[in-house]
Protein backbone atom coordinates (compact mmCIF):
# COMPACT_ATOMS: atom_id res chain seq x y z
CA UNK A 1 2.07 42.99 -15.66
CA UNK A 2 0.61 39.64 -15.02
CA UNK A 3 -2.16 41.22 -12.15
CA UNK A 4 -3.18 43.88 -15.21
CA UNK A 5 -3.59 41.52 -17.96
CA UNK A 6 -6.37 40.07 -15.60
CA UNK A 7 -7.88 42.79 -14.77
CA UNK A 8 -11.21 44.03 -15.57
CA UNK A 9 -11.07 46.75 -18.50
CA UNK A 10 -11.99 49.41 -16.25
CA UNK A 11 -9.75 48.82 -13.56
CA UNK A 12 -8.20 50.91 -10.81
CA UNK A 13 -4.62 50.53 -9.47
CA UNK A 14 -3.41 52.10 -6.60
CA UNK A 15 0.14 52.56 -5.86
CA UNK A 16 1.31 53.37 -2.29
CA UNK A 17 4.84 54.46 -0.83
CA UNK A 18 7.00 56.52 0.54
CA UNK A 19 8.18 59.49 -1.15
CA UNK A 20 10.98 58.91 -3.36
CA UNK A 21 10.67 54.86 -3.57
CA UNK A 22 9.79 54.92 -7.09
CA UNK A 23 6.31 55.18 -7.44
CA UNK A 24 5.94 57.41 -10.39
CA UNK A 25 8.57 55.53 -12.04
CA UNK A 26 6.36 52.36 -11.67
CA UNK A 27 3.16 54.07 -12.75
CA UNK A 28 5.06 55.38 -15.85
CA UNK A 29 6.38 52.39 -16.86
CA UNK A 30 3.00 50.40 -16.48
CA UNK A 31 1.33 53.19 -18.52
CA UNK A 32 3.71 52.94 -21.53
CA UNK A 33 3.40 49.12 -20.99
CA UNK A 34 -0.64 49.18 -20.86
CA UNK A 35 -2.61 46.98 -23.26
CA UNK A 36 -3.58 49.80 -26.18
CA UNK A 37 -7.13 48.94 -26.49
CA UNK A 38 -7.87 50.71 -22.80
CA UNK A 39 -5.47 53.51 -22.26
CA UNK A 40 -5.27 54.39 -18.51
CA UNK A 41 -5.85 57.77 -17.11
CA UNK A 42 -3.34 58.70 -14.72
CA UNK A 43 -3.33 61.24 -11.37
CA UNK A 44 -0.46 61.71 -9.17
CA UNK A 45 -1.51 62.34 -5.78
CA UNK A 46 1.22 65.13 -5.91
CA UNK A 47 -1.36 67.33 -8.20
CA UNK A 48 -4.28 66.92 -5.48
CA UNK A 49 -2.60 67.61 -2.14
CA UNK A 50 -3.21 70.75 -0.55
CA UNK A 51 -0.21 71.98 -0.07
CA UNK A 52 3.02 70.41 1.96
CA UNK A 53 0.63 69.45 5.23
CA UNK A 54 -1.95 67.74 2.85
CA UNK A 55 -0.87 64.39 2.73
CA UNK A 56 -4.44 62.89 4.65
CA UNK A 57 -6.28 65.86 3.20
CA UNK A 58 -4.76 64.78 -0.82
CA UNK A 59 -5.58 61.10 0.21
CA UNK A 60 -9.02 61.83 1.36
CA UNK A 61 -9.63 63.91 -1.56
CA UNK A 62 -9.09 60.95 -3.67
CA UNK A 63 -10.45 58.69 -1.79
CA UNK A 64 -14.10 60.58 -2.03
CA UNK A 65 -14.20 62.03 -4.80
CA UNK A 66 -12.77 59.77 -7.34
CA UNK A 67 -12.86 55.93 -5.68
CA UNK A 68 -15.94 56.08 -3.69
CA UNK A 69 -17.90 58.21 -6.09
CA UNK A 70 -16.69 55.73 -9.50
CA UNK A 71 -17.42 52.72 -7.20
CA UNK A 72 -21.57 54.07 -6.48
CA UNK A 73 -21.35 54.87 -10.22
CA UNK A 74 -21.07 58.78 -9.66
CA UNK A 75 -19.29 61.37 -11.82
CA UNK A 76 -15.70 60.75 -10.10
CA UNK A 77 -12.35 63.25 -10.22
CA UNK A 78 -10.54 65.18 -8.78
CA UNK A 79 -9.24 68.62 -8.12
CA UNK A 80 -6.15 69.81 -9.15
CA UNK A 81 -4.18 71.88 -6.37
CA UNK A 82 -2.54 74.95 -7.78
CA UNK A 83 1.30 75.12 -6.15
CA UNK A 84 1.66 78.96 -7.18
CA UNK A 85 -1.31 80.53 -6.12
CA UNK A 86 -2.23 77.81 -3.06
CA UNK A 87 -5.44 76.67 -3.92
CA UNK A 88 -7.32 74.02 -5.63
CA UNK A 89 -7.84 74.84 -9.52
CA UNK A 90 -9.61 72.78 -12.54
CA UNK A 91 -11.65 69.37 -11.85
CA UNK A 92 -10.19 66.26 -14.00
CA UNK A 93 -13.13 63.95 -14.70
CA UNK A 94 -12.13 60.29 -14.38
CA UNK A 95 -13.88 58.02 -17.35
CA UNK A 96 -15.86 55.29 -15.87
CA UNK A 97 -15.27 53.16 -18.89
CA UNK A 98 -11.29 53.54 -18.52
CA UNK A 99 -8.64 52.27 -16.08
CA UNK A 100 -6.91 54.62 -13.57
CA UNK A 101 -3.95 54.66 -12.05
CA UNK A 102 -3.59 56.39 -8.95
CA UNK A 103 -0.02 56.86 -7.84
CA UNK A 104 1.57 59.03 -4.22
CA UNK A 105 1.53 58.83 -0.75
CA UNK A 106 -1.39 57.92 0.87
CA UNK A 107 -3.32 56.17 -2.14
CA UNK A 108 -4.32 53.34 -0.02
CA UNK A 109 -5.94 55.11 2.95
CA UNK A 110 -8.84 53.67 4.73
CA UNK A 111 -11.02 51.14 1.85
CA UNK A 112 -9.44 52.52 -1.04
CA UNK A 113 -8.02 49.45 -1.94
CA UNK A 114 -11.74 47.93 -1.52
CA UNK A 115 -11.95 49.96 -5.00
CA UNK A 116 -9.25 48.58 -6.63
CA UNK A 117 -8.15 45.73 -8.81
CA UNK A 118 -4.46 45.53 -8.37
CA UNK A 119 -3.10 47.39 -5.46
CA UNK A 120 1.16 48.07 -5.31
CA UNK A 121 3.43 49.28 -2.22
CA UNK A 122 6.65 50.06 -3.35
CA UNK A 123 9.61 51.13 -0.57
CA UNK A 124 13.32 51.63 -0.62
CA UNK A 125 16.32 52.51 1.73
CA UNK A 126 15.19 55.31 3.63
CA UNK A 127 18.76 57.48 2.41
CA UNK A 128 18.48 56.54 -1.08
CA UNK A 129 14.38 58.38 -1.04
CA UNK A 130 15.39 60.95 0.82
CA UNK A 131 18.13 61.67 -2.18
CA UNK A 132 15.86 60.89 -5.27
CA UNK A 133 13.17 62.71 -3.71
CA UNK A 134 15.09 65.86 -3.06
CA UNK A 135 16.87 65.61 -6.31
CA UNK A 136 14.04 64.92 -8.15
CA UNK A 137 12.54 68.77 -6.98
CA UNK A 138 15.58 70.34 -7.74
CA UNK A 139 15.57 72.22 -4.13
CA UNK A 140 11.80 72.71 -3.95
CA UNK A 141 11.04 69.94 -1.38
CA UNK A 142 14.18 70.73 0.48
CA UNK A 143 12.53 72.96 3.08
CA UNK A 144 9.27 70.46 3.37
CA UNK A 145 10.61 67.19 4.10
CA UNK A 146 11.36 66.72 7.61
CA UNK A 147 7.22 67.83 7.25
CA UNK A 148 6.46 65.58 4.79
CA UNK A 149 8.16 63.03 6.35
CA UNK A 150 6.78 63.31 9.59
CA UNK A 151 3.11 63.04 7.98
CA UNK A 152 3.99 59.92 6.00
CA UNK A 153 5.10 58.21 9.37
CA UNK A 154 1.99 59.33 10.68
CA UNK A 155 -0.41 57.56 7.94
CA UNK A 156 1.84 54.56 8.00
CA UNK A 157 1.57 53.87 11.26
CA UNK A 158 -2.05 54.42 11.38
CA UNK A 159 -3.12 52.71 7.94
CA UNK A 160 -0.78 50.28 7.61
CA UNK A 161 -0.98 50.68 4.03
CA UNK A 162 1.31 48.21 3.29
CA UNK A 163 -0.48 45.27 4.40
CA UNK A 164 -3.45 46.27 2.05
CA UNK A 165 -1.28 45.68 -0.76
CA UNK A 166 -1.51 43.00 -3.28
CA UNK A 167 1.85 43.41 -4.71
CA UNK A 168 4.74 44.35 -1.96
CA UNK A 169 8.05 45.67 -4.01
CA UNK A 170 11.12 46.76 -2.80
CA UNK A 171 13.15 49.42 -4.87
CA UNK A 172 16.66 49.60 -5.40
């Protein structure tokens, strides 16, 4: 809490990991825990990517649109991607004037954390993800994470995401 009671008012945080290491947890609790005067908007990464081979394509997404477009002082968001009918849905404007918090796989692709004020890799036994993550869907990532999986080892290796982070945490 220490890195966000120094950062600016309008500041971004970017939270990187593998799935099921406790990222949303994190960006929950640091939401509830937020100074009141500058509530935080929040995205999950999980409501941009296009569907269970978007990882890059979700990262990307947020990368462009929201990051680099709040950083030139553009209108910045993103677009939701609709699970049931398999396409993207509504934009979500991000305020300008308001911290994010930008939580999921892949949040600290290429600069992204060039547009950031406190940046956060969080990681954890590989068989205790595997079983939060696939409890936590209740049988709907079941089917999609040998996938998944396969695309997170594929950003890791080329982004090296966590050696952009400011803040390295291990889960238990």
């Amino acid at each position: 809490m220490a890195a966000i009671a120094r950062a600016p008012r309008n500041a971004v945080v970017l939270i990187d990991g593998p799935s099921g290491a406790g990222k949303s947890t994190l960006a929950d609790r640091l939401l509830a825990a937020w100074p009141t005067d500058a509530v935080p908007q929040l995205l999950r990464l999980d409501d941009v990517y296009p569907g269970w081979g978007g990882l890059a394509a979700g990262a990307e997404l947020v990368l462009n649109g929201l990051l680099h477009a709040r950083t030139a002082g553009h209108s910045a968001g993103w677009r939701r991607w609709d699970w049931a009918s398999l396409a993207q849905a509504e934009w979500h404007a991000v305020a300008p004037d308001r911290p994010v918090i930008v939580e999921g796989c892949g949040s600290l692709v290429g600069d992204a954390a060039r547009h950031a004020a406190v940046t956060v890799w969080i990681s954890a036994d590989d068989a205790v993800r595997k079983r939060r993550a696939l409890e936590r869907d209740a049988g709907g990532f079941d089917a999609h994470w040998d996938e998944w999986q396969a695309q997170w080892e594929r950003y890791e290796e080329l982004e090296q995401p966590r050696q952009r982070a400011g803040i390295v945490l291990e889960a238990g």
